[in-house]
Protein backbone atom coordinates (compact mmCIF):
# COMPACT_ATOMS: atom_id res chain seq x y z
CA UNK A 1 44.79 136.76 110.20
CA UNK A 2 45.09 133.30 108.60
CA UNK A 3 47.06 130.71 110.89
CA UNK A 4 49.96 130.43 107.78
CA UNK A 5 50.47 134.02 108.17
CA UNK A 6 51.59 134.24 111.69
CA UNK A 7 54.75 134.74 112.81
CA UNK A 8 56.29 130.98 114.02
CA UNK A 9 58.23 130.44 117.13
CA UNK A 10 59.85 127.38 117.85
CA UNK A 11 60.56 126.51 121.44
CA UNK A 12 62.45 123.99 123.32
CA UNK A 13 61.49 122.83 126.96
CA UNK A 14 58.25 123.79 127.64
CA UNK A 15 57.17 121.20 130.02
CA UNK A 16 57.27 123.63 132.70
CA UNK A 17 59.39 126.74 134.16
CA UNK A 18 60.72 129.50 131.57
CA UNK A 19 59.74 127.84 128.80
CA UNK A 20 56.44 126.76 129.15
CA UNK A 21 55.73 130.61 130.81
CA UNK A 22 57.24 132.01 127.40
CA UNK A 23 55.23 129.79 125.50
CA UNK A 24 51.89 130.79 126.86
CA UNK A 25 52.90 134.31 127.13
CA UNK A 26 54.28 134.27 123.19
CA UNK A 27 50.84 132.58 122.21
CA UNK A 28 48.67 135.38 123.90
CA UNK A 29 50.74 137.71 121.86
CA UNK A 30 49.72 135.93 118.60
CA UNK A 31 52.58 134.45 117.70
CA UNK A 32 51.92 130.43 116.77
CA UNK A 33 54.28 128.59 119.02
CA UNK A 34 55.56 125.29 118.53
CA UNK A 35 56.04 124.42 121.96
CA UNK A 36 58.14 121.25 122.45
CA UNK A 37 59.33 119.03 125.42
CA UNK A 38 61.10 115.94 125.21
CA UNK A 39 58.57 113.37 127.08
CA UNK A 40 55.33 112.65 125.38
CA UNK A 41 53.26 112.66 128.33
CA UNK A 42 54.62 116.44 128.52
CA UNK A 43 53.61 117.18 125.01
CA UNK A 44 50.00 115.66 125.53
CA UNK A 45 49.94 117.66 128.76
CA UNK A 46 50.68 121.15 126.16
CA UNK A 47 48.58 120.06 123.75
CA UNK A 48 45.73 119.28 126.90
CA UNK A 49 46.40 122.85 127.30
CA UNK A 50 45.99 124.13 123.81
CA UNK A 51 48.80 124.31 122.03
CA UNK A 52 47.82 122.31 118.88
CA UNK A 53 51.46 122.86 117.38
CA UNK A 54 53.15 120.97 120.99
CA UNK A 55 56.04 118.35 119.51
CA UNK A 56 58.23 115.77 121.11
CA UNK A 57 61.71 117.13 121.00
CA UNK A 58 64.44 115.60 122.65
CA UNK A 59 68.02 117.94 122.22
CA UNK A 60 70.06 114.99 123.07
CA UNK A 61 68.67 113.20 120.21
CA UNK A 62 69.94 114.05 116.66
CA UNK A 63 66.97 112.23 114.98
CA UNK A 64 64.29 114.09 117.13
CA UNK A 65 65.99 117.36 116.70
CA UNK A 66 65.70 116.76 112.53
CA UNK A 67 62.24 115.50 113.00
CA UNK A 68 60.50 117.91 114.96
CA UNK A 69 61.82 120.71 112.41
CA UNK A 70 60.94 118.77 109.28
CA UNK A 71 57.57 118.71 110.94
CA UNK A 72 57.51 122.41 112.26
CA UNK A 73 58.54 123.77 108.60
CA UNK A 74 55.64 121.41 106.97
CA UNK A 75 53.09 123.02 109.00
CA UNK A 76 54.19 126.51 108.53
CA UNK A 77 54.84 126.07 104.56
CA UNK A 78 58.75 126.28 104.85
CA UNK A 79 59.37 129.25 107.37
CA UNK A 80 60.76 129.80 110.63
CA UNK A 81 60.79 133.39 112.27
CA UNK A 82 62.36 132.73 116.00
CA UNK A 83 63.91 130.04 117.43
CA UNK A 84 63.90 130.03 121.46
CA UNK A 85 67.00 127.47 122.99
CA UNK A 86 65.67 126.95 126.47
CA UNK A 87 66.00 123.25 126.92
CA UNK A 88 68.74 122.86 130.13
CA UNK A 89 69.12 121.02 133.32
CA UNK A 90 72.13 121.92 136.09
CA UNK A 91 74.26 118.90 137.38
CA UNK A 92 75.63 120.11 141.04
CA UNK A 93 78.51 118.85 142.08
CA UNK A 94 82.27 119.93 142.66
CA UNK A 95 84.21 120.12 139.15
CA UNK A 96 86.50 117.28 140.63
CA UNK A 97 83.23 115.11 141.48
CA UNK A 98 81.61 115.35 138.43
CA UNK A 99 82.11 112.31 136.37
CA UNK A 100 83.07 111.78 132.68
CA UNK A 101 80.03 110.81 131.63
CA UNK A 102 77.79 113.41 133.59
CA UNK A 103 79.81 116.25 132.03
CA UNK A 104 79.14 115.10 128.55
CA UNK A 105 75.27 115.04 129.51
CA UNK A 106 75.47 118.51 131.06
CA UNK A 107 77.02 119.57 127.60
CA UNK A 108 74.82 117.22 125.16
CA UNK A 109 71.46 118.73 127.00
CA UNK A 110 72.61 122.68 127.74
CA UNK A 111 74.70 123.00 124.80
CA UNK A 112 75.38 120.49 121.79
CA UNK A 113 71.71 120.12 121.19
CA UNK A 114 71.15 123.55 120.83
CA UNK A 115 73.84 124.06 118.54
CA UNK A 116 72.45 121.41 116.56
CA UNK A 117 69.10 122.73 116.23
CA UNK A 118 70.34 126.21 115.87
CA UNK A 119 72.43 125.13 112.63
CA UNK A 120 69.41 123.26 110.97
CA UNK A 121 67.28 126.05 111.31
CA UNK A 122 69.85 128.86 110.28
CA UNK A 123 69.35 127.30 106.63
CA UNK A 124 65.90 128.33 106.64
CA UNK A 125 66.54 131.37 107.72
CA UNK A 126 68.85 132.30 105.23
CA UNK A 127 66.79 131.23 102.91
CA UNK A 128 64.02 133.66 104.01
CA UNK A 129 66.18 136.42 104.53
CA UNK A 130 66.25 136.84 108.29
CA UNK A 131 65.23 135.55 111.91
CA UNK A 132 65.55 135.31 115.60
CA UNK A 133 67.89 132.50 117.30
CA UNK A 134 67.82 133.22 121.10
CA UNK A 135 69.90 130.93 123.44
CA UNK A 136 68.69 130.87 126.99
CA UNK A 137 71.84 131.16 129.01
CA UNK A 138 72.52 132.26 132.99
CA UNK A 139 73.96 134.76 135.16
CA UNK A 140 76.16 131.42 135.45
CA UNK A 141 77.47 131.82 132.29
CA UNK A 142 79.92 134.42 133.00
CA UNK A 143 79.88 134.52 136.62
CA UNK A 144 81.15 131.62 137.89
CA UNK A 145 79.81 129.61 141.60
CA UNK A 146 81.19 127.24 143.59
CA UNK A 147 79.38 123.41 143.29
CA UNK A 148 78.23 124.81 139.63
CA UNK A 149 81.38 124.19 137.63
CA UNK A 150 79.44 121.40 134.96
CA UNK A 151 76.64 124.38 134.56
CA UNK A 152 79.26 127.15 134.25
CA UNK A 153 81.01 125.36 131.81
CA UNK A 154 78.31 124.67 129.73
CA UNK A 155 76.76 128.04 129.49
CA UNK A 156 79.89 129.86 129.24
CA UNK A 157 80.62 127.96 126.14
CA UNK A 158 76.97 128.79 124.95
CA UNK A 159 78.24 132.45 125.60
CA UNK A 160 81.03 132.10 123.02
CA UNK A 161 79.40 130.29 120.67
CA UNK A 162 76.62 132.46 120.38
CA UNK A 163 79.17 135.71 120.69
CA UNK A 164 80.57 133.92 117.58
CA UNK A 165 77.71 132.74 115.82
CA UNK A 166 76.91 136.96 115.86
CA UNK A 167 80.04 137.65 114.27
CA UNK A 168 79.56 135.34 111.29
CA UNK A 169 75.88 136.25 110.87
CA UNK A 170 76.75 140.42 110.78
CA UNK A 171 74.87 141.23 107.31
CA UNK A 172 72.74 138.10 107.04
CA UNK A 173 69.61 139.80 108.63
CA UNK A 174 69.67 136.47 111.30
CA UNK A 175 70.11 138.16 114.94
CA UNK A 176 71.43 136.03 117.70
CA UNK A 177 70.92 137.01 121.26
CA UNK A 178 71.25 135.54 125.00
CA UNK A 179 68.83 135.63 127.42
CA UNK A 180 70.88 135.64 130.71
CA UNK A 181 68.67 134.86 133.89
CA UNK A 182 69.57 134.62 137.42
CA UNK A 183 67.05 132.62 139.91
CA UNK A 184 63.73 132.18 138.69
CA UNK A 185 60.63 129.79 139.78
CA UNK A 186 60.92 126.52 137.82
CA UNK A 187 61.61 122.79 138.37
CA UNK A 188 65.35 123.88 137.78
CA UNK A 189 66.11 122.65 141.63
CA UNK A 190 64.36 119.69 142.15
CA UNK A 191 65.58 118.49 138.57
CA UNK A 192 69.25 119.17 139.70
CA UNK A 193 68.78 117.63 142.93
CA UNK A 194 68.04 114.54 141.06
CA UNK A 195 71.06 114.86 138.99
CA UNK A 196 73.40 115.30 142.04
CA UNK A 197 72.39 112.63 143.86
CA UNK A 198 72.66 110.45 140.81
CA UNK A 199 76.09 111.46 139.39
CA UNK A 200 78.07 112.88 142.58
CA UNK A 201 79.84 110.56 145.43
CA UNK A 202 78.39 112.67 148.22
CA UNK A 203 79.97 111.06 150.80
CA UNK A 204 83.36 110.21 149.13
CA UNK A 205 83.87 113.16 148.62
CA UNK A 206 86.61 115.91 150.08
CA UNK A 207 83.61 118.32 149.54
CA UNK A 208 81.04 116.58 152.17
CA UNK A 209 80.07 119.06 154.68
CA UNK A 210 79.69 121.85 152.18
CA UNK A 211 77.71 119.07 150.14
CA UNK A 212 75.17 119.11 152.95
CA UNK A 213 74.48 122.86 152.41
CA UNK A 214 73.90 121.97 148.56
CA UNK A 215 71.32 119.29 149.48
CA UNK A 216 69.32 122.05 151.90
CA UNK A 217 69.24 124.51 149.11
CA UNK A 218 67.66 121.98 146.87
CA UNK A 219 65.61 120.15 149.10
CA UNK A 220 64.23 123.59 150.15
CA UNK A 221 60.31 124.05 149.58
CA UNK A 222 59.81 127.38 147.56
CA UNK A 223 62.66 130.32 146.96
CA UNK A 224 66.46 129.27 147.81
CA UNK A 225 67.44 132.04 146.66
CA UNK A 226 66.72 136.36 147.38
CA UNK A 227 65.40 138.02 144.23
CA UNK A 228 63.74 135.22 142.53
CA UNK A 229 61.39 136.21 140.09
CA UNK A 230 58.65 134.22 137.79
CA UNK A 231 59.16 133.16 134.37
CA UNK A 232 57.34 135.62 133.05
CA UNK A 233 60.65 137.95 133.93
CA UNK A 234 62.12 136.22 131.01
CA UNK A 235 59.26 136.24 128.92
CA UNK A 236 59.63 140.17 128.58
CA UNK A 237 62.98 140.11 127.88
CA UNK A 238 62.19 137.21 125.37
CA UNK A 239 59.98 139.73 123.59
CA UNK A 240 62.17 142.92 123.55
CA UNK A 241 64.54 140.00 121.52
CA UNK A 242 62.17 139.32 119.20
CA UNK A 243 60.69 143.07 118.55
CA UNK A 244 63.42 144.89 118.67
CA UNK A 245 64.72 146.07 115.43
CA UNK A 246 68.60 145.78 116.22
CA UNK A 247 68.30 143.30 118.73
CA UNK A 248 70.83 143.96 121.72
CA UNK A 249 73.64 140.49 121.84
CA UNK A 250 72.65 140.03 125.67
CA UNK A 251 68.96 140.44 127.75
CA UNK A 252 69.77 140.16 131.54
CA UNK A 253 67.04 138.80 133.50
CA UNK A 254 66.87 139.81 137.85
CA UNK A 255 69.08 142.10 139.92
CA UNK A 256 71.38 139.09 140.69
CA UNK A 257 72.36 139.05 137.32
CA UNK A 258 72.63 142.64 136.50
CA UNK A 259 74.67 143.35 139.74
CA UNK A 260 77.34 140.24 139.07
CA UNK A 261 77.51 141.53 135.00
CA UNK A 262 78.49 145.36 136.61
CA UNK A 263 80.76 143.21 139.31
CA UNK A 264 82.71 141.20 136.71
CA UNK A 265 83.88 144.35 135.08
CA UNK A 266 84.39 146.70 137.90
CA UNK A 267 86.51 144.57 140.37
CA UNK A 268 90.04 142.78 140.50
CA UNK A 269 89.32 138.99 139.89
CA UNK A 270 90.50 138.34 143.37
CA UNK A 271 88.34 140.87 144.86
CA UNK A 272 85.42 139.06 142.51
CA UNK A 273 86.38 135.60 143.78
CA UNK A 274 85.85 136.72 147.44
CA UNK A 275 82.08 138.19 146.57
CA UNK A 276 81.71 134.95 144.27
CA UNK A 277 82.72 132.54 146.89
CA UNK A 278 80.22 133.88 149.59
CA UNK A 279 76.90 133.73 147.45
């Protein structure tokens, strides 16, 4: 099959974890991936690795959002099948520790930029009559943990935008779906642990001793958490999204997240904050 003729993917945050494991898996499966990350020495690293099509894209950046598509569509003649929204980080920290300015970051990164991207690229969809937009959320984004309230917030209002975004798209041919994983191997600790240190008044703060627990879990070498699974967990749900005729609005990713979804429905909120509040 010629190169132009592929299906085109494009993919944000693939200098490691979910989406650099849904890259390489997507690639294998012959779709051409443009696999982006937001520091060049990461892109040289993907393109090291073979992805000729790797581009700097930084979500917090308007400018590099516009330019990496402009580029994307150049190379593929105009067309876009899938769009993949996996760019995140977590900022730790007790919602009444978490700084102004940290919030906004938490929401610029995990959601803003996404919903930038997402609108640029539903033009070109509509032109060509159709396409995938998957948004990589969390079992976080309707279950909500203690020390995670930036996080929560964010992806929660990633679930309602996207629950919307559905709703105006019904007849368009354009799916939109979530990807909802619990814990999974990636740099997603050690990045956060960088963030809380940096943004959070650990010892100012009424939270302290339970801050200590936090800073084990992150400082922990290898799984902090039971049922943690690779990233190529997501990458099959990732591709049930994309072949699925009618795709399903949600893709739930490890038993964490499939037990909490069946929790939040089946018990009294107070009964849920008890089972919540001991994870």
């Amino acid at each position: 099959m010629h190169k132009n003729n592929l299906k085109n993917i494009l993919i944000t945050g693939c200098s490691s974890g979910i989406g650099l494991d849904v890259a390489r898996g997507l690639r294998a499966d012959g779709w051409r991936v443009f696999a982006t990350a937001r520091r060049s020495e990461d892109v040289a690293s993907l393109v090291a690795e073979g992805f000729a099509d790797a581009l700097q894209l930084d979500v917090d950046d308007s400018d590099s959002i516009h330019a990496a598509l402009a580029e994307v569509l150049r190379r593929t003649g105009g067309r876009l099948e899938a769009l993949f929204n996996n760019a995140g980080f977590g900022q730790p920290g007790a919602a009444e520790d978490i700084p102004r300015h940290a919030m906004r970051a938490q929401f610029e990164t995990n959601l803003f930029g996404a919903w930038e991207l997402s609108n640029a690229v539903l033009a070109v969809m509509r032109r060509q009559g159709g396409g995938r937009i998957l948004f990589n959320s969390s079992v976080l984004g309707f279950a909500a943990m203690r020390y995670r309230g930036a996080y929560n917030a964010s992806k929660y209002a990633m679930e309602g935008l996207c629950d919307t975004l559905r709703l105006e798209l019904a007849g368009s041919g354009i799916h939109v779906c979530l990807v909802e994983p619990g814990p999974i191997e990636s740099r997603f600790r050690p990045n956060a642990l960088q963030k809380f240190l940096a943004n959070v008044d650990i010892d100012g703060s009424a939270h302290r001793a339970s801050y200590q627990q936090q800073l084990a879990r992150l400082q922990k070498v290898g799984h902090a958490q039971p049922f943690t699974l690779p990233g190529t967990a997501v990458l099959a749900e990732v591709r049930k999204a994309l072949a699925a005729r009618r795709p399903a609005a949600r893709y739930r990713v490890t038993f964490p997240t499939h037990l909490f979804w069946h929790l939040k429905w089946l018990l009294p909120t107070r009964w849920l904050d008890w089972v919540l509040g001991r994870v």
